[in-house]
N, C-alpha and C. Protein backbone atom coordinates (compact mmCIF):
# COMPACT_ATOMS: atom_id res chain seq x y z
N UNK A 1 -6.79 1.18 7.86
CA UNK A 1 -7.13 -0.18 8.13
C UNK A 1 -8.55 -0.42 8.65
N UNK A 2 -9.84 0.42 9.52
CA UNK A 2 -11.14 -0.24 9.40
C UNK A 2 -12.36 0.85 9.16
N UNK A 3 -13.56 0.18 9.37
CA UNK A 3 -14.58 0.81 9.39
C UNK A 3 -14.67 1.82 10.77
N UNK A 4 -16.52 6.64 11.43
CA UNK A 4 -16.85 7.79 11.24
C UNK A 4 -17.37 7.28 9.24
N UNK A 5 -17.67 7.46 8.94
CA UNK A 5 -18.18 7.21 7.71
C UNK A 5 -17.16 7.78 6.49
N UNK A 6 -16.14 6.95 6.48
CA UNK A 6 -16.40 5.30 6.43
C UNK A 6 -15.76 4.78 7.39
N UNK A 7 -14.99 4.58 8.32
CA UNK A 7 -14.35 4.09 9.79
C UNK A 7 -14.49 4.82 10.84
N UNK A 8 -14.27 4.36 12.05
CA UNK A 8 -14.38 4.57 12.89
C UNK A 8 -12.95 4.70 13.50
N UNK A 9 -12.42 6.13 14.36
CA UNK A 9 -10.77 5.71 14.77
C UNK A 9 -10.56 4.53 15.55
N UNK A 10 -11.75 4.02 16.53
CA UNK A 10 -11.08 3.01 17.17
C UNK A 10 -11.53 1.61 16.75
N UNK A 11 -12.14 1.85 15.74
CA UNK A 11 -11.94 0.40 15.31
C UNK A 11 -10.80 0.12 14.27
N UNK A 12 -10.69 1.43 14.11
CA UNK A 12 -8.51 1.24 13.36
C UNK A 12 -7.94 0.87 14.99
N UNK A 13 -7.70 1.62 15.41
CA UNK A 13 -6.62 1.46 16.42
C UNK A 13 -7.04 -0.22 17.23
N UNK A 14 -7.87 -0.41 17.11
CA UNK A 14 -8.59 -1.68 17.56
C UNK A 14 -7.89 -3.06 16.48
N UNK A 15 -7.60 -2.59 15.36
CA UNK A 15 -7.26 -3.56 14.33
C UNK A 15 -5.66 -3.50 14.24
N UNK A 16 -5.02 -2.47 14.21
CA UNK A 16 -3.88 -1.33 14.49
C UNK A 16 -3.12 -2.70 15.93
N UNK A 17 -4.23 -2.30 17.05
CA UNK A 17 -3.57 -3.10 18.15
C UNK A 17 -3.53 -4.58 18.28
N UNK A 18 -4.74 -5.17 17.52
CA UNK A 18 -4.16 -6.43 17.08
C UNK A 18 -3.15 -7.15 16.92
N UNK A 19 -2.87 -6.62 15.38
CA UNK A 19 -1.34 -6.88 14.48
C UNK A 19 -0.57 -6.74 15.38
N UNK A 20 -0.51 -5.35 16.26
CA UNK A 20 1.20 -4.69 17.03
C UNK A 20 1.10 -6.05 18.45
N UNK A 21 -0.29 -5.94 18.79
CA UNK A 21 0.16 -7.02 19.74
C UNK A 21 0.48 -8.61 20.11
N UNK A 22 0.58 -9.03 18.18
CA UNK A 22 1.11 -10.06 18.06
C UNK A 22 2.35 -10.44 17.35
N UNK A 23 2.92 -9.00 17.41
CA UNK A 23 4.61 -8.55 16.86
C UNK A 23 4.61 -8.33 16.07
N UNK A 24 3.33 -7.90 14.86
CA UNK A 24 3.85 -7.36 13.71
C UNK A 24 4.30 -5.95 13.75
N UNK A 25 4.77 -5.66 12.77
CA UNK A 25 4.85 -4.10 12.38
C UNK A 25 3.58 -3.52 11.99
N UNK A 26 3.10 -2.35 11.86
CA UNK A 26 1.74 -2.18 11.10
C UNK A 26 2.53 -0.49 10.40
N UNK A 27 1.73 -0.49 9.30
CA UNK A 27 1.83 0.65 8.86
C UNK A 27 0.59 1.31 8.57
N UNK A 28 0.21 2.00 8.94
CA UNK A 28 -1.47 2.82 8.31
C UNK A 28 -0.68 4.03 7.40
N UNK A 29 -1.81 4.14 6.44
CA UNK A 29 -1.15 4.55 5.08
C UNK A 29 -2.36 5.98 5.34
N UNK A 30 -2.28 7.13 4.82
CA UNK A 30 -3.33 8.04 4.66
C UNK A 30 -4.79 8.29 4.31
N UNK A 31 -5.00 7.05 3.77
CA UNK A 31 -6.43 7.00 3.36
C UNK A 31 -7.06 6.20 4.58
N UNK A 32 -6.17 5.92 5.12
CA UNK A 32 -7.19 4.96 6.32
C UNK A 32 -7.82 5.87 7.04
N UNK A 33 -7.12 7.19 7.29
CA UNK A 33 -7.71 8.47 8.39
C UNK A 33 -8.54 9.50 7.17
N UNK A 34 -8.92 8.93 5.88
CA UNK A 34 -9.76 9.90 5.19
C UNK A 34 -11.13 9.46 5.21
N UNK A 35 -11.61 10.53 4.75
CA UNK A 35 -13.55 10.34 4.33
C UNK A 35 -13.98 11.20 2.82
N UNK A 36 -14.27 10.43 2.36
CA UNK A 36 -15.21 10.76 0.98
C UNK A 36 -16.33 10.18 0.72
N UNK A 37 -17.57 10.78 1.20
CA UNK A 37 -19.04 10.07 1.22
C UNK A 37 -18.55 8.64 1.98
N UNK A 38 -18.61 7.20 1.55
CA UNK A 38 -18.74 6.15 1.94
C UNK A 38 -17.04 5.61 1.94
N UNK A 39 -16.09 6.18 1.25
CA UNK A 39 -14.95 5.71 1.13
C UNK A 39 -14.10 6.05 2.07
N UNK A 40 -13.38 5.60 1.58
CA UNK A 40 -11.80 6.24 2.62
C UNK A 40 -10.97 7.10 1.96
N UNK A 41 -11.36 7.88 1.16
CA UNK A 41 -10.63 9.30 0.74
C UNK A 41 -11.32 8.95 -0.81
N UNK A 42 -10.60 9.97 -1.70
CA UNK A 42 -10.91 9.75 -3.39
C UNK A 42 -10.17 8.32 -3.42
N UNK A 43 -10.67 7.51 -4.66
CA UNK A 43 -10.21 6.55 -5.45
C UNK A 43 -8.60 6.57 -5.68
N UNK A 44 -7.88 7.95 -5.72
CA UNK A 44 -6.63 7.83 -6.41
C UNK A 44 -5.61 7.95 -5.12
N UNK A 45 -6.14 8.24 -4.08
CA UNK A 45 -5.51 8.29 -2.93
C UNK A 45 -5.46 6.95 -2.30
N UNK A 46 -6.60 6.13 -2.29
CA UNK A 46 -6.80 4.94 -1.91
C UNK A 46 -5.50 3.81 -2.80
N UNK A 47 -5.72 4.27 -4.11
CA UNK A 47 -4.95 3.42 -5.21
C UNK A 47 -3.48 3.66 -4.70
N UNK A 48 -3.07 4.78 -4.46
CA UNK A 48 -1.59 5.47 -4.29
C UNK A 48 -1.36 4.60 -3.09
N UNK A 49 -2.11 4.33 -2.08
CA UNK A 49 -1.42 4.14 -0.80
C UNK A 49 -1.66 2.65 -0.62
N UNK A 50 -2.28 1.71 -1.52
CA UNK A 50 -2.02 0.35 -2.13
C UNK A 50 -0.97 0.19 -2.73
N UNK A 51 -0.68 0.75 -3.72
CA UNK A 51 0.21 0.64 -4.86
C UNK A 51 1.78 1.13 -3.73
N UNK A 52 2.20 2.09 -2.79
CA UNK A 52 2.90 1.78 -1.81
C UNK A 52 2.95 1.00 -1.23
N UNK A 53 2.11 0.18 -0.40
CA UNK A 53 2.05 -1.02 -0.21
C UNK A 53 2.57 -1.96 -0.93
N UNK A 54 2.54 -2.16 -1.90
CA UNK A 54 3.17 -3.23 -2.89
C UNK A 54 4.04 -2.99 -2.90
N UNK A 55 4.67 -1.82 -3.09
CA UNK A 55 6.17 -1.81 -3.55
C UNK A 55 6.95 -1.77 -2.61
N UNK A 56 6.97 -2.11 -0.91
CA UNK A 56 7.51 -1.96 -0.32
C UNK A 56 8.16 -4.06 0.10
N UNK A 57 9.18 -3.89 -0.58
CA UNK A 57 9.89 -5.32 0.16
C UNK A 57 9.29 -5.77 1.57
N UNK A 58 9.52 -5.45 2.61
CA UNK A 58 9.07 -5.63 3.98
C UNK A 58 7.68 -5.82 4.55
N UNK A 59 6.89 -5.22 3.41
CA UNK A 59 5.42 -5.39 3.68
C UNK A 59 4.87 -7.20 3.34
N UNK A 60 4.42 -7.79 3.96
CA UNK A 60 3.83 -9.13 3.87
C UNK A 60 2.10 -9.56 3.77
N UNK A 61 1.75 -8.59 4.58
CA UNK A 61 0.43 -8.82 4.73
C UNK A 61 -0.47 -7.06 4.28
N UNK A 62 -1.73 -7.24 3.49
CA UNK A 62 -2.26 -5.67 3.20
C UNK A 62 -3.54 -6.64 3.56
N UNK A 63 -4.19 -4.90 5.00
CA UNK A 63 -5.12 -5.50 5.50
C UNK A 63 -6.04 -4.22 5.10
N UNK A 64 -6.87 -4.18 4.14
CA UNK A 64 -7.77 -2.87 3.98
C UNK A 64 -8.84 -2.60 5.31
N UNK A 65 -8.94 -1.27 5.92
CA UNK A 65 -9.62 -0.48 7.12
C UNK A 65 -10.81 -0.95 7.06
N UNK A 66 -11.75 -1.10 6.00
CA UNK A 66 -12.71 -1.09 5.41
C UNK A 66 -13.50 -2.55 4.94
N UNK A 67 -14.48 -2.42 4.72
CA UNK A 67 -15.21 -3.37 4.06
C UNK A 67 -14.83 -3.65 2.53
N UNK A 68 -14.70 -2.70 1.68
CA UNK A 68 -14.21 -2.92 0.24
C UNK A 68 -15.29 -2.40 -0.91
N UNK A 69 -16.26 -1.84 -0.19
CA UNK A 69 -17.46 -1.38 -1.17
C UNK A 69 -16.99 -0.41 -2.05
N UNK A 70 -16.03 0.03 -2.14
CA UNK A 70 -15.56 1.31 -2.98
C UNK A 70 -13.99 0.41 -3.76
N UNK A 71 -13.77 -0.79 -3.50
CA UNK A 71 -12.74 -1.24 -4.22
C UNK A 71 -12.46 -1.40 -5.69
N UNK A 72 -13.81 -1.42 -6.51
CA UNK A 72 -13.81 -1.99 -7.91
C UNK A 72 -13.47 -0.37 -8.32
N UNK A 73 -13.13 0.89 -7.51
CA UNK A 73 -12.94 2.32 -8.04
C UNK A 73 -11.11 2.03 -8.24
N UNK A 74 -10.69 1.03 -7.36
CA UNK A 74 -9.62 1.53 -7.66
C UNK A 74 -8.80 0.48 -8.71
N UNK A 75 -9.21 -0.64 -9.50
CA UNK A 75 -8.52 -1.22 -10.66
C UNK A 75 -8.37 -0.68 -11.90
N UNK A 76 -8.72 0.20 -12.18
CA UNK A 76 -8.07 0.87 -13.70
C UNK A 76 -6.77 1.69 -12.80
N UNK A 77 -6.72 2.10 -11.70
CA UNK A 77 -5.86 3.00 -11.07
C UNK A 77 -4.36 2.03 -10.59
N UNK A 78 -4.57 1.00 -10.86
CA UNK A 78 -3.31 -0.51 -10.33
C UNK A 78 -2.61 -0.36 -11.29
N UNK A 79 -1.46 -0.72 -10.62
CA UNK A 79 -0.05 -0.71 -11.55
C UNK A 79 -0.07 -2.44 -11.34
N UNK A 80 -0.44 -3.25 -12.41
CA UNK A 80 -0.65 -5.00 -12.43
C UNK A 80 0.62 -4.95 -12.47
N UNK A 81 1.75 -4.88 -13.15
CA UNK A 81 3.18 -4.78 -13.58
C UNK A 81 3.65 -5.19 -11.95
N UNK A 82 3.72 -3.92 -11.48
CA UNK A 82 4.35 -3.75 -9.71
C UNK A 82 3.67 -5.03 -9.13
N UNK A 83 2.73 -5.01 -9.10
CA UNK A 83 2.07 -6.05 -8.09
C UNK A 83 2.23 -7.73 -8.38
N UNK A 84 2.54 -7.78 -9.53
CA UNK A 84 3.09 -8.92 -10.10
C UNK A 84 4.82 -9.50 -9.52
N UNK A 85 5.24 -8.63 -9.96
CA UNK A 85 6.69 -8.22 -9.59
C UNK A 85 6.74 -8.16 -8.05
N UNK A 86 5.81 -8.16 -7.08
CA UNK A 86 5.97 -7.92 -5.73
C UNK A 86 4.68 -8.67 -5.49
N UNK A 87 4.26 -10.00 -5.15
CA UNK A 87 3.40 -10.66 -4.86
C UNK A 87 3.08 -10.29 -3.05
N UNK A 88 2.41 -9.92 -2.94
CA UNK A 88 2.10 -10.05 -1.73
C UNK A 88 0.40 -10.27 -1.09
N UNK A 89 0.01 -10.68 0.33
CA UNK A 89 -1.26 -11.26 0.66
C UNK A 89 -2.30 -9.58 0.68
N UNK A 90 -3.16 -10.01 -0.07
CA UNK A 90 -4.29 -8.94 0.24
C UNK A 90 -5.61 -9.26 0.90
N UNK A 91 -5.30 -9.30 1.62
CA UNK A 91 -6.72 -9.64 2.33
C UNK A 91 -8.21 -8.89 2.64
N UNK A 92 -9.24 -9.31 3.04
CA UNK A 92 -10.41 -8.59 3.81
C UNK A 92 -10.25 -8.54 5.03
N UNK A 93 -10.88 -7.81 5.90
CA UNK A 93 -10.94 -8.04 7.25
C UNK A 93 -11.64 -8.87 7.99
């Protein structure tokens, strides 16, 4: 969930404590704690732990860690089908 190159831990846990301290649930997915040059892990790791996101009923809100400069890596990697089928809010930070 935010910006060590490419985030910083406590500005996750900073974003992390947000959400929890206004009763949401939060889930941080694996790529939020990765680094690849400027990203948050490879492209297909990033895609995988979106594409979980979607498919999870209970999830309402997807808040990416990050700024999004590495996002246009991950649309050939989207399952449009799933995400259609499971509408949910994607937001920036």
């Amino acid at each position: 969930m935010l910006p060590r190159l490419p985030g910083r831990p406590d500005e996750l846990d900073g974003l992390v404590g947000y959400f929890r301290g206004r009763g949401y649930e939060v889930r941080v997915y694996p790529s939020a704690h990765a680094s690849t040059g400027y990203a948050a892990g490879p492209a297909e790791q990033r895609a995988a732990d979106l594409m979980a996101a979607f498919c999870r009923p209970d999830v309402g809100l997807i808040v990416p860690a990050t700024g999004g400069q590495g996002a246009a890596q991950l649309l050939p990697l989207l399952d449009y089908d799933t995400i259609a089928a499971r509408p949910t809010v994607l937001t920036g930070r």
